[in-house]
Protein backbone atom coordinates (compact mmCIF):
# COMPACT_ATOMS: atom_id res chain seq x y z
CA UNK A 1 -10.18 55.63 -1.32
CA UNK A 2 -7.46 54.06 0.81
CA UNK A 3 -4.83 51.87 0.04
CA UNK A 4 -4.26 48.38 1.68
CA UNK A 5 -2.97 48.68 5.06
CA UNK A 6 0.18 46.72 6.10
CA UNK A 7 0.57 48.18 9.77
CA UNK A 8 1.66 44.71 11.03
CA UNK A 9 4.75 45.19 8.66
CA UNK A 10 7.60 43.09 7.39
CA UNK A 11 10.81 42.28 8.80
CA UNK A 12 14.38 41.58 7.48
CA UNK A 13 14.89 37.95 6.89
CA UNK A 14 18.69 36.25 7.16
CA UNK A 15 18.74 33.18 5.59
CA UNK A 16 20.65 30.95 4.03
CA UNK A 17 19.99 30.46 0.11
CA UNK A 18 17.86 26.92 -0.91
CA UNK A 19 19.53 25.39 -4.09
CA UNK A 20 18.09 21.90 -5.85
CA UNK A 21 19.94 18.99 -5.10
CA UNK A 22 23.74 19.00 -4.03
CA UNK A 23 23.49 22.65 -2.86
CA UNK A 24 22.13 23.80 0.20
CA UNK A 25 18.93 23.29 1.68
CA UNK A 26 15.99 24.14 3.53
CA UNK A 27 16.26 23.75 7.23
CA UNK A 28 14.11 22.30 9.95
CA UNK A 29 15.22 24.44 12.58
CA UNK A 30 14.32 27.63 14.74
CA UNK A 31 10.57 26.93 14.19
CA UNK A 32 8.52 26.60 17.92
CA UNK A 33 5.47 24.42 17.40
CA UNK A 34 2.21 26.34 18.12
CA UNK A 35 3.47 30.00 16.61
CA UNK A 36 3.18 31.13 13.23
CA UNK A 37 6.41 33.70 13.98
CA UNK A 38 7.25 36.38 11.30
CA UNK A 39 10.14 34.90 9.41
CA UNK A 40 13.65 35.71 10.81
CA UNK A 41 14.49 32.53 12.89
CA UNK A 42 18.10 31.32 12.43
CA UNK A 43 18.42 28.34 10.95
CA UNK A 44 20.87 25.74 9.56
CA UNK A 45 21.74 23.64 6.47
CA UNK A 46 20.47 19.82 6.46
CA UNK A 47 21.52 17.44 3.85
CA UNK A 48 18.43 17.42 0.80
CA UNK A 49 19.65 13.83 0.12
CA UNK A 50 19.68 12.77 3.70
CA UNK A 51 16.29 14.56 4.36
CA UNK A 52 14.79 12.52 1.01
CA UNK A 53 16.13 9.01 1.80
CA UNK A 54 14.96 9.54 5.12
CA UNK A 55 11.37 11.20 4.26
CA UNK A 56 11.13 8.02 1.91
CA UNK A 57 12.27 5.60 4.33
CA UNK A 58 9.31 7.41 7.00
CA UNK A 59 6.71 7.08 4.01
CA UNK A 60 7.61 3.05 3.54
CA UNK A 61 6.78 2.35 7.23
CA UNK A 62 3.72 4.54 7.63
CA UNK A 63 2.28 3.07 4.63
CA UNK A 64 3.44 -0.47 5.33
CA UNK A 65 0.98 -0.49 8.92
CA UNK A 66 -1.28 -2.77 8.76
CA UNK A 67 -4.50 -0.85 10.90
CA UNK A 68 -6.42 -4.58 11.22
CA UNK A 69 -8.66 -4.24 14.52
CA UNK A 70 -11.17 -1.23 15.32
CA UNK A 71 -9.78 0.04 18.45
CA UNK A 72 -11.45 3.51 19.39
CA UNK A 73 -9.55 6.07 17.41
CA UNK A 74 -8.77 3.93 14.69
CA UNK A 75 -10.89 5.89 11.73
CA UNK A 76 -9.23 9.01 12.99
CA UNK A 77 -5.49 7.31 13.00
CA UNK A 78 -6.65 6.28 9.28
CA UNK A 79 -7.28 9.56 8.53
CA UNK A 80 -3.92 10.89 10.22
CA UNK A 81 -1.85 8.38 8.18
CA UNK A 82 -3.44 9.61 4.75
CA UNK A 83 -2.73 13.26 5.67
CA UNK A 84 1.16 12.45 6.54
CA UNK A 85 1.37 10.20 3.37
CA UNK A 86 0.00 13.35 1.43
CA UNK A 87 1.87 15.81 3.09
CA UNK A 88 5.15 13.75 2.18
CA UNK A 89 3.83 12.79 -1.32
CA UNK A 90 2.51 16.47 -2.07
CA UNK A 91 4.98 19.05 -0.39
CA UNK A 92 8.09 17.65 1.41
CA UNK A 93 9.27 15.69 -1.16
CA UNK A 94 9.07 17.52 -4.27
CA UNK A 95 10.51 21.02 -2.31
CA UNK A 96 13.28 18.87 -1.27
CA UNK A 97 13.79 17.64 -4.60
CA UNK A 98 13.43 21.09 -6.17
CA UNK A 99 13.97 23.64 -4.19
CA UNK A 100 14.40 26.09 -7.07
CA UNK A 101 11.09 25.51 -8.23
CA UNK A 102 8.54 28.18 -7.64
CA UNK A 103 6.69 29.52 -4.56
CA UNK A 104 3.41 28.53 -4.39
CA UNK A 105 0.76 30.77 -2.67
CA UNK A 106 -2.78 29.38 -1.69
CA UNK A 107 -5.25 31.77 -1.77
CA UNK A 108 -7.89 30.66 1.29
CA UNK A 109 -10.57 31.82 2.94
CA UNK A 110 -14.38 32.81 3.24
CA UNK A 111 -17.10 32.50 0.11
CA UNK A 112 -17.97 36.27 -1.00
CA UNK A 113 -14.31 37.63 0.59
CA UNK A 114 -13.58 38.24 -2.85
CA UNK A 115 -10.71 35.92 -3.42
CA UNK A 116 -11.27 35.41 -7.28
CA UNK A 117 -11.87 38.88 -7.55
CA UNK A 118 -8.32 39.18 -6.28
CA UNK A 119 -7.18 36.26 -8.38
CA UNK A 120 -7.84 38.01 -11.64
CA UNK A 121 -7.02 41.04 -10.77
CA UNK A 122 -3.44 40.15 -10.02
CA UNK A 123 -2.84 37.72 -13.16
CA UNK A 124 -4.83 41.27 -15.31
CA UNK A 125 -7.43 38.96 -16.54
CA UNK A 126 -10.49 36.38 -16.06
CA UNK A 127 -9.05 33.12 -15.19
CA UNK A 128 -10.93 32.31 -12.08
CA UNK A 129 -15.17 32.27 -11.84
CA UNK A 130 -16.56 34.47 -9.79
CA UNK A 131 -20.10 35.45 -8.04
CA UNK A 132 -23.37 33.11 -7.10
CA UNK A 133 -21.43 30.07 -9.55
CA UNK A 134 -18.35 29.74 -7.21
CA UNK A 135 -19.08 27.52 -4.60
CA UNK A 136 -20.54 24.90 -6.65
CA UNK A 137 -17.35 23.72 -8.11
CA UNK A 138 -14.45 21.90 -6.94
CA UNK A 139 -12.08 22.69 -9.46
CA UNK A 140 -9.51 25.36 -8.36
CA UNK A 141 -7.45 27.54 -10.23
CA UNK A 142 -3.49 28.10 -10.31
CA UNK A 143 -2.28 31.03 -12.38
CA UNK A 144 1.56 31.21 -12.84
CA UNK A 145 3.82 32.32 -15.85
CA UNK A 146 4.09 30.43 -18.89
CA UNK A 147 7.83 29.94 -17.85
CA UNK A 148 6.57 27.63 -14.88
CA UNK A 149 3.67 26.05 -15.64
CA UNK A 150 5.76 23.14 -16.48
CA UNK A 151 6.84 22.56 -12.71
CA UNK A 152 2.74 22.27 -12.12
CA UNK A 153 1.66 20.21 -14.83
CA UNK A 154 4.30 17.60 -14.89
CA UNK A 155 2.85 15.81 -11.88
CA UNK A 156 5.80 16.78 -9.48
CA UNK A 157 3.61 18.84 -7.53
CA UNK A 158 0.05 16.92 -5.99
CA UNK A 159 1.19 13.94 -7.91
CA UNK A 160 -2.14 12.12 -7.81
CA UNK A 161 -4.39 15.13 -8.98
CA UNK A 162 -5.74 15.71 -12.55
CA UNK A 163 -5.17 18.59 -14.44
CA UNK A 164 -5.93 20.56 -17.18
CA UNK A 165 -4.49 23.77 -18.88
CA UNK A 166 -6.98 26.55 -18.84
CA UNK A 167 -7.09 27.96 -22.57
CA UNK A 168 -9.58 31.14 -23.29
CA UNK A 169 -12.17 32.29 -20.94
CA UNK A 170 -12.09 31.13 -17.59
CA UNK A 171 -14.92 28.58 -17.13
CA UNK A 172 -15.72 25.44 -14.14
CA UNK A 173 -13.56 22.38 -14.55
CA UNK A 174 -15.33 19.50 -13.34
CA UNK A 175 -14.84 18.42 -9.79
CA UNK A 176 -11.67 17.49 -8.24
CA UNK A 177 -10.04 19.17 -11.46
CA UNK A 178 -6.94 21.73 -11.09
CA UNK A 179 -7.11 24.21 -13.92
CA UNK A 180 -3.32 25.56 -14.42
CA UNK A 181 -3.76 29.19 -16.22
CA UNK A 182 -0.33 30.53 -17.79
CA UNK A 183 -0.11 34.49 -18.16
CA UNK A 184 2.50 37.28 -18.70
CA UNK A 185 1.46 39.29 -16.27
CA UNK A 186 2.44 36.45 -13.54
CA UNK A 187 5.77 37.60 -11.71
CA UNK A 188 8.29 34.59 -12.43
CA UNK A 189 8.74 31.88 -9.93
CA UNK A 190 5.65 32.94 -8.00
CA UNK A 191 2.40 30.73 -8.14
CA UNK A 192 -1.21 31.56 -6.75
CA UNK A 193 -3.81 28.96 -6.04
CA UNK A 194 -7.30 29.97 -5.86
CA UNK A 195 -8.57 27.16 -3.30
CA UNK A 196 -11.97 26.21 -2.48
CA UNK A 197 -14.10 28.09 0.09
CA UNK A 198 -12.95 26.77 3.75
CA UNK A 199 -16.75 27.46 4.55
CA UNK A 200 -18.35 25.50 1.32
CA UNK A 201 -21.22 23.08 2.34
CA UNK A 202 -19.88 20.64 0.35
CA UNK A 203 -17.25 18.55 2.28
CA UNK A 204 -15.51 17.14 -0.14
CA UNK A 205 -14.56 21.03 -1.12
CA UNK A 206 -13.62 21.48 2.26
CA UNK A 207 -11.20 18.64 2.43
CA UNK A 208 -10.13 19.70 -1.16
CA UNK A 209 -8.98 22.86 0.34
CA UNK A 210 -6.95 21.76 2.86
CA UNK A 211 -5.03 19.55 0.75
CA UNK A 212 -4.20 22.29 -1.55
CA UNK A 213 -3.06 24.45 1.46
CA UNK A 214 -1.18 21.54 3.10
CA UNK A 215 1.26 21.39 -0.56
CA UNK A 216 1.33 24.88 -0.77
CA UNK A 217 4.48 27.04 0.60
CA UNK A 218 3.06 30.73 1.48
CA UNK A 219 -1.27 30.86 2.47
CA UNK A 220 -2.43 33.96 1.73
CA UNK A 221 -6.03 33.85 3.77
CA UNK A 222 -8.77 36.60 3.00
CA UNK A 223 -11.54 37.23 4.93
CA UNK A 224 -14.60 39.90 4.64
CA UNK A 225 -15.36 42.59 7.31
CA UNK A 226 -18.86 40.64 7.38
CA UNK A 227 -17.47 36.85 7.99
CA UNK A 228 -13.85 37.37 10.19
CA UNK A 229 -15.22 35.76 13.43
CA UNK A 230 -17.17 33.09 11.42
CA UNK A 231 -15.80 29.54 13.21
CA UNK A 232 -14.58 28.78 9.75
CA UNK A 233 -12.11 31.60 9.38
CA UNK A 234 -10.18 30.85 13.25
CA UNK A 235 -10.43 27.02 12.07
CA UNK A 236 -8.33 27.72 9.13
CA UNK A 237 -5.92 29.88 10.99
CA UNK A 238 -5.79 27.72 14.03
CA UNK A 239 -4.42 24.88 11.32
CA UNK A 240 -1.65 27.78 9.95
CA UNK A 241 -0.63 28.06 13.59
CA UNK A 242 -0.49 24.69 14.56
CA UNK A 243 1.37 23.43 11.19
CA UNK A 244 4.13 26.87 11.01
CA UNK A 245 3.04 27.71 7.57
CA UNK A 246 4.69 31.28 6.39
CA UNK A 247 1.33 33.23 6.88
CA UNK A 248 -0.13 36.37 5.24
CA UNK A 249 -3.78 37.71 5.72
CA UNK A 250 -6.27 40.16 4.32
CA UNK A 251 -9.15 41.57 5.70
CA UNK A 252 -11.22 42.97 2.44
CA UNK A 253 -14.49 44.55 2.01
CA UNK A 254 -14.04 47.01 4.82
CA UNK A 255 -16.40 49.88 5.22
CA UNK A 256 -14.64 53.40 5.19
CA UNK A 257 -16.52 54.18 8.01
CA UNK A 258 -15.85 51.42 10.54
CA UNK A 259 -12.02 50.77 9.10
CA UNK A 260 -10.35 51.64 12.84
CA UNK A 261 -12.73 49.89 15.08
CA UNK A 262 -12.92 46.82 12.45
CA UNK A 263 -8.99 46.56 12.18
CA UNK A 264 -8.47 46.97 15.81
CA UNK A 265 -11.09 44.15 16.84
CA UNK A 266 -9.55 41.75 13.71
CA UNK A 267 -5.99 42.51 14.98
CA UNK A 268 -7.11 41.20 18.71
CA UNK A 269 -8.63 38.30 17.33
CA UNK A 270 -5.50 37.06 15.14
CA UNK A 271 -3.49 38.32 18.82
CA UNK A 272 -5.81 36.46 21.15
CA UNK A 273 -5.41 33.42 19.08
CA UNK A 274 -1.73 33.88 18.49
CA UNK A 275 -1.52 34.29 15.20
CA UNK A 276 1.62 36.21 13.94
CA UNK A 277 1.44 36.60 10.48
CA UNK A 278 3.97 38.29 8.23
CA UNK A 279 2.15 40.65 6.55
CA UNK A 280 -1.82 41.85 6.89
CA UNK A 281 -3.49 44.08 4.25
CA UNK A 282 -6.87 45.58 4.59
CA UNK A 283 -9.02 46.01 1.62
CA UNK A 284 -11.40 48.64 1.68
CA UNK A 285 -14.81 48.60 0.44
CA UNK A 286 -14.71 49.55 -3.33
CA UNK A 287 -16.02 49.17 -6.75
CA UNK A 288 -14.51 46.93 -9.04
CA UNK A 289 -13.96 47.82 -12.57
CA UNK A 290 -14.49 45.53 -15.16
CA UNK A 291 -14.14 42.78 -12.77
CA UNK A 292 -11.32 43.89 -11.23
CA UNK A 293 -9.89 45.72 -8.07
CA UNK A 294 -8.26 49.45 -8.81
CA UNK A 295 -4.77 49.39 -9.46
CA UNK A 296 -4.09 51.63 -5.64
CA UNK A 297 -5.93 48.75 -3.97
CA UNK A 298 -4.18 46.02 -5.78
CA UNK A 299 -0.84 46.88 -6.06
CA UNK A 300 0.57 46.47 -2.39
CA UNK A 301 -0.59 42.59 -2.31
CA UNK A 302 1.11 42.01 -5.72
CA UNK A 303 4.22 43.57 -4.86
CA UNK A 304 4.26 41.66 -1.87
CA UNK A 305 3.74 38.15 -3.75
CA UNK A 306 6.71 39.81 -6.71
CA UNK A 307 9.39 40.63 -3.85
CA UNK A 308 8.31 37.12 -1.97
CA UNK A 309 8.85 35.34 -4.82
CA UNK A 310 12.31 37.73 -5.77
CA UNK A 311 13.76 38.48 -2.57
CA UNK A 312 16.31 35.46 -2.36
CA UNK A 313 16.18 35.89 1.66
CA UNK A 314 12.55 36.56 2.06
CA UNK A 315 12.13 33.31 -0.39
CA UNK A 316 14.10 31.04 1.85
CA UNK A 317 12.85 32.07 4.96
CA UNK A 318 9.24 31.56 3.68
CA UNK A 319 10.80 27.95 2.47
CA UNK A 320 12.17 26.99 5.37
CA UNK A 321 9.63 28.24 8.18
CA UNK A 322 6.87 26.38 5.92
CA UNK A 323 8.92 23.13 5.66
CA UNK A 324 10.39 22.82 9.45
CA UNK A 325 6.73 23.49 10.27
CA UNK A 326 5.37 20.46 8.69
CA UNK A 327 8.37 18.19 9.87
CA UNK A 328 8.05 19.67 13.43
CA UNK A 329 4.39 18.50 13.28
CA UNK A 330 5.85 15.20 12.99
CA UNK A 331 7.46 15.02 16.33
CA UNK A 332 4.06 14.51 17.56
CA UNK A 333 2.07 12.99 15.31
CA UNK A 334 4.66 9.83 14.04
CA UNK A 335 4.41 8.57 17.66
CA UNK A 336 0.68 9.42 18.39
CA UNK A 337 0.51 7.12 15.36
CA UNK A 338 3.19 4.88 16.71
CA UNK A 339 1.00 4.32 19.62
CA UNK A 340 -1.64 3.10 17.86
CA UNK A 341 0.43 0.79 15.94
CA UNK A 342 1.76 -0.73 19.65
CA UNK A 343 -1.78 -1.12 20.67
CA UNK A 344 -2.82 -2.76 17.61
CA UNK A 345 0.31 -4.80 18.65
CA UNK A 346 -0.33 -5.88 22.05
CA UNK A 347 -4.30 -6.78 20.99
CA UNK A 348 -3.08 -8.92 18.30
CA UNK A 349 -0.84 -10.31 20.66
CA UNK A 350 -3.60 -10.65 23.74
CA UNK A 351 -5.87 -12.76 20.94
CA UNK A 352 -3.15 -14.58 19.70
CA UNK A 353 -2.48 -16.01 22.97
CA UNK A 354 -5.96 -16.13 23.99
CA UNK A 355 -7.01 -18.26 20.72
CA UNK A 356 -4.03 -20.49 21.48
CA UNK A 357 -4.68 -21.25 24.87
CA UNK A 358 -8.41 -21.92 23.86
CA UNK A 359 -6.91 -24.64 21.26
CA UNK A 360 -4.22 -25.84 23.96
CA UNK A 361 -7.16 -26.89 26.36
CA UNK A 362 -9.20 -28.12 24.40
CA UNK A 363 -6.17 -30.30 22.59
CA UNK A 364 -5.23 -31.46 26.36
CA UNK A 365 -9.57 -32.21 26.93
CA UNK A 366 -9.37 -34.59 23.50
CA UNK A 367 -6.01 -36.36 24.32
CA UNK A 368 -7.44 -36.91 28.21
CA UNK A 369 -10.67 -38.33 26.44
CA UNK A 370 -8.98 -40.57 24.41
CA UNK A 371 -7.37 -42.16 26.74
CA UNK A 372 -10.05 -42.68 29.71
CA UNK A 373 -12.70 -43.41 27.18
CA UNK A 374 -14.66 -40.47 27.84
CA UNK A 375 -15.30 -40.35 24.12
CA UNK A 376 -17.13 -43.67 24.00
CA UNK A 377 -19.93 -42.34 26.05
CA UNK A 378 -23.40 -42.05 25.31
CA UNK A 379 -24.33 -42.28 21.53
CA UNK A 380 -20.84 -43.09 20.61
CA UNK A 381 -21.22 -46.04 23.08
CA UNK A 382 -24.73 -46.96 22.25
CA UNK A 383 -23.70 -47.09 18.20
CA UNK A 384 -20.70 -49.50 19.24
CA UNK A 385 -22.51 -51.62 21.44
CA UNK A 386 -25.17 -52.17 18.68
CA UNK A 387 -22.42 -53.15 16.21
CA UNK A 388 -21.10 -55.69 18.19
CA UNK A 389 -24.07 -57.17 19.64
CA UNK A 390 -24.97 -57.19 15.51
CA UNK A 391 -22.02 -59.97 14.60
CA UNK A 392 -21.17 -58.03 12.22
CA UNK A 393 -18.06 -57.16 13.97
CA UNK A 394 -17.17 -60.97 14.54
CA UNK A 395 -17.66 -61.60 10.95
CA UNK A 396 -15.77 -58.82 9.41
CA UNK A 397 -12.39 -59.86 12.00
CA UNK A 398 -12.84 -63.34 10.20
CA UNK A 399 -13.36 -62.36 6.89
CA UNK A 400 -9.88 -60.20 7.22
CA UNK A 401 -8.19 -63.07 9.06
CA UNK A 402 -9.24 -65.76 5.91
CA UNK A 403 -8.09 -63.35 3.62
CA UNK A 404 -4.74 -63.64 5.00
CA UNK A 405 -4.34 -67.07 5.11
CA UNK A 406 -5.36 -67.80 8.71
């Protein structure tokens, strides 16, 4: 039985250390929009207190628009505004914060590709479901050591999430649930996030996904031999590309047999839609023992996660290339939203003055027939002339006049 593959390789990494607050920093620079790159771009130090005043300052304004009219678009800009807000709230401001804290890796991809299988195998024991039960929950699983549990429980990272500490067997939390799992056998400051199945029929565990994978710092995506060129799968990946996320992949379940011609027609694939990533394992086809993968097949993806999360330049460059890829996504998206705004702007503006010209003729109509008597026209008229002809005028002038004397 073969090992995992890594023919793709991994490549030396300079980078600068990331240190908490006062120290240096992640960078946003090197990073070319549209490429997930293996990780050796130079960068350079930014200012974490600069970045945070100014990531807070960008939050206050995006949340302050007020989105009032339905122009076309505008459920889509709603939706675009609640991603950057999370992706702020989430990621970029707690990894700016802490910078120390751990890596965390979200574990993504097909249902049966056998990421909980990998899960447990990794952390040595059952803390993620498994099988026909999987799909129907939404409540994912991180497993990290006891030593940094506290960074994911204390509501720094996904502030606005629920969570629960997973104690015993591994068993479904209730939707929209994370279930934190603390075990020795986790490498220290290295975190992995069993996600929801991109392909689930349930939307809500779709979208649950790609929140997890849009606070997460390293995606680790697994696919089968059976579902690689699903739409699903090149979705997912096409989002790692277009956001710059630090990128690994597995292909698992791979027959023996077919392992070249498989390989070679996955490797086109992720090279047709120009996706780099920084390392690829296959998995081969195998029996699992106990619930879990052998030791041969297991080992080169957790000593990949161990030096990751060890390696102080292979930690910073994953760092950096997975932040400057979500603030290079701003570049474009702050103005497409920006746009919006300015056409929300000028419509406002176009029925403002509209409105106010309506009410400025129709002031100028009332004061013109007030003077020319237009208004005492037809009933108006008829009404008056019946009260005068009725004395009633006459005798109400000369009741007033009496009453003063006259």
């Amino acid at each position: 039985m073969a090992a995992p593959d890594d023919e793709m390789g991994e490549n030396q990494v300079p980078g600068e250390e990331l240190a908490p607050r006062g120290g240096g920093q992640p960078a946003s620079a090197g990073y070319q929009p549209g490429v997930t790159s293996s990780w050796h771009e130079s960068r350079v130090r930014v200012d974490a207190r600069l970045l945070e005043a100014t990531l807070l300052n960008l939050r206050k304004r995006i949340s302050a628009i007020p989105l009032v009219f339905d122009l076309p678009g505008a459920t889509d800009v709603e939706a675009e505004r609640a991603k950057l807000l999370s992706q702020i709230d989430d990621y970029l401001l707690p990894r700016v914060r802490q910078s120390a804290a751990p890596i965390l890796v979200a574990l993504v991809g097909s249902t049966g590709a056998g990421k909980s299988t990998l899960v447990n195998s990794i952390v040595g024991t059952q803390v993620s479901l498994t099988g026909i039960r999987r799909p129907t929950t939404n409540s994912p699983v991180l497993a990290c050591h006891p030593d940094d549990i506290g960074w994911f429980a204390e509501n720094m990272f996904l502030p606005t999430l629920p969570r629960v500490r997973q104690e015993g067997l591994a068993r479904p939390g209730r939707d929209g649930l994370l279930v934190l799992a603390a075990s020795e056998s986790m490498t220290k400051g290295v975190a992995l996030l069993d996600t929801p199945d991109i392909d689930s029929v349930v939307r809500a565990h779709y979208d649950f996904a790609y929140q997890f994978l849009d606070a997460s710092d390293l995606w680790l995506f697994m696919t089968s031999a059976s579902r690689y060129a699903d739409a699903p799968v090149w979705e997912i990946l096409q989002h790692a590309r277009e956001r710059g996320a630090a990128l690994g992949v597995i292909l698992s379940r791979v027959p023996p047999a077919h392992r070249t011609e498989l390989v070679t027609h996955f490797d086109a694939m992720l090279a047709a839609n120009g996706i780099v990533p920084g390392k690829r394992f296959v998995i081969p086809e195998t029996g699992i023992v106990d619930g879990m993968l052998p030791i041969d097949v297991l080992q080169p993806v957790k000593d990949w996660l161990t030096e990751t999360a060890q390696y102080s330049d292979r930690r910073v460059a994953v760092l950096t290339q997975t932040m400057a890829g979500v603030l290079d996504t701003f570049k474009f998206r702050v103005p497409r939203l920006a746009a919006h705004v300015d056409a929300q702007v000028s419509l406002r503006t176009r029925l403002r003055y509209e409105a106010e010209a309506a009410y400025g003729t129709a002031l100028k109509e009332f004061d013109q027939s007030t003077r020319n008597a237009q208004l005492l026209r037809g009933e108006v008229l008829a009404r008056w002339q019946d009260y005068a002809d009725s004395g009633e005028l006459g005798a109400a002038l000369r009741g007033k006049r009496g009453a003063h004397g006259g």
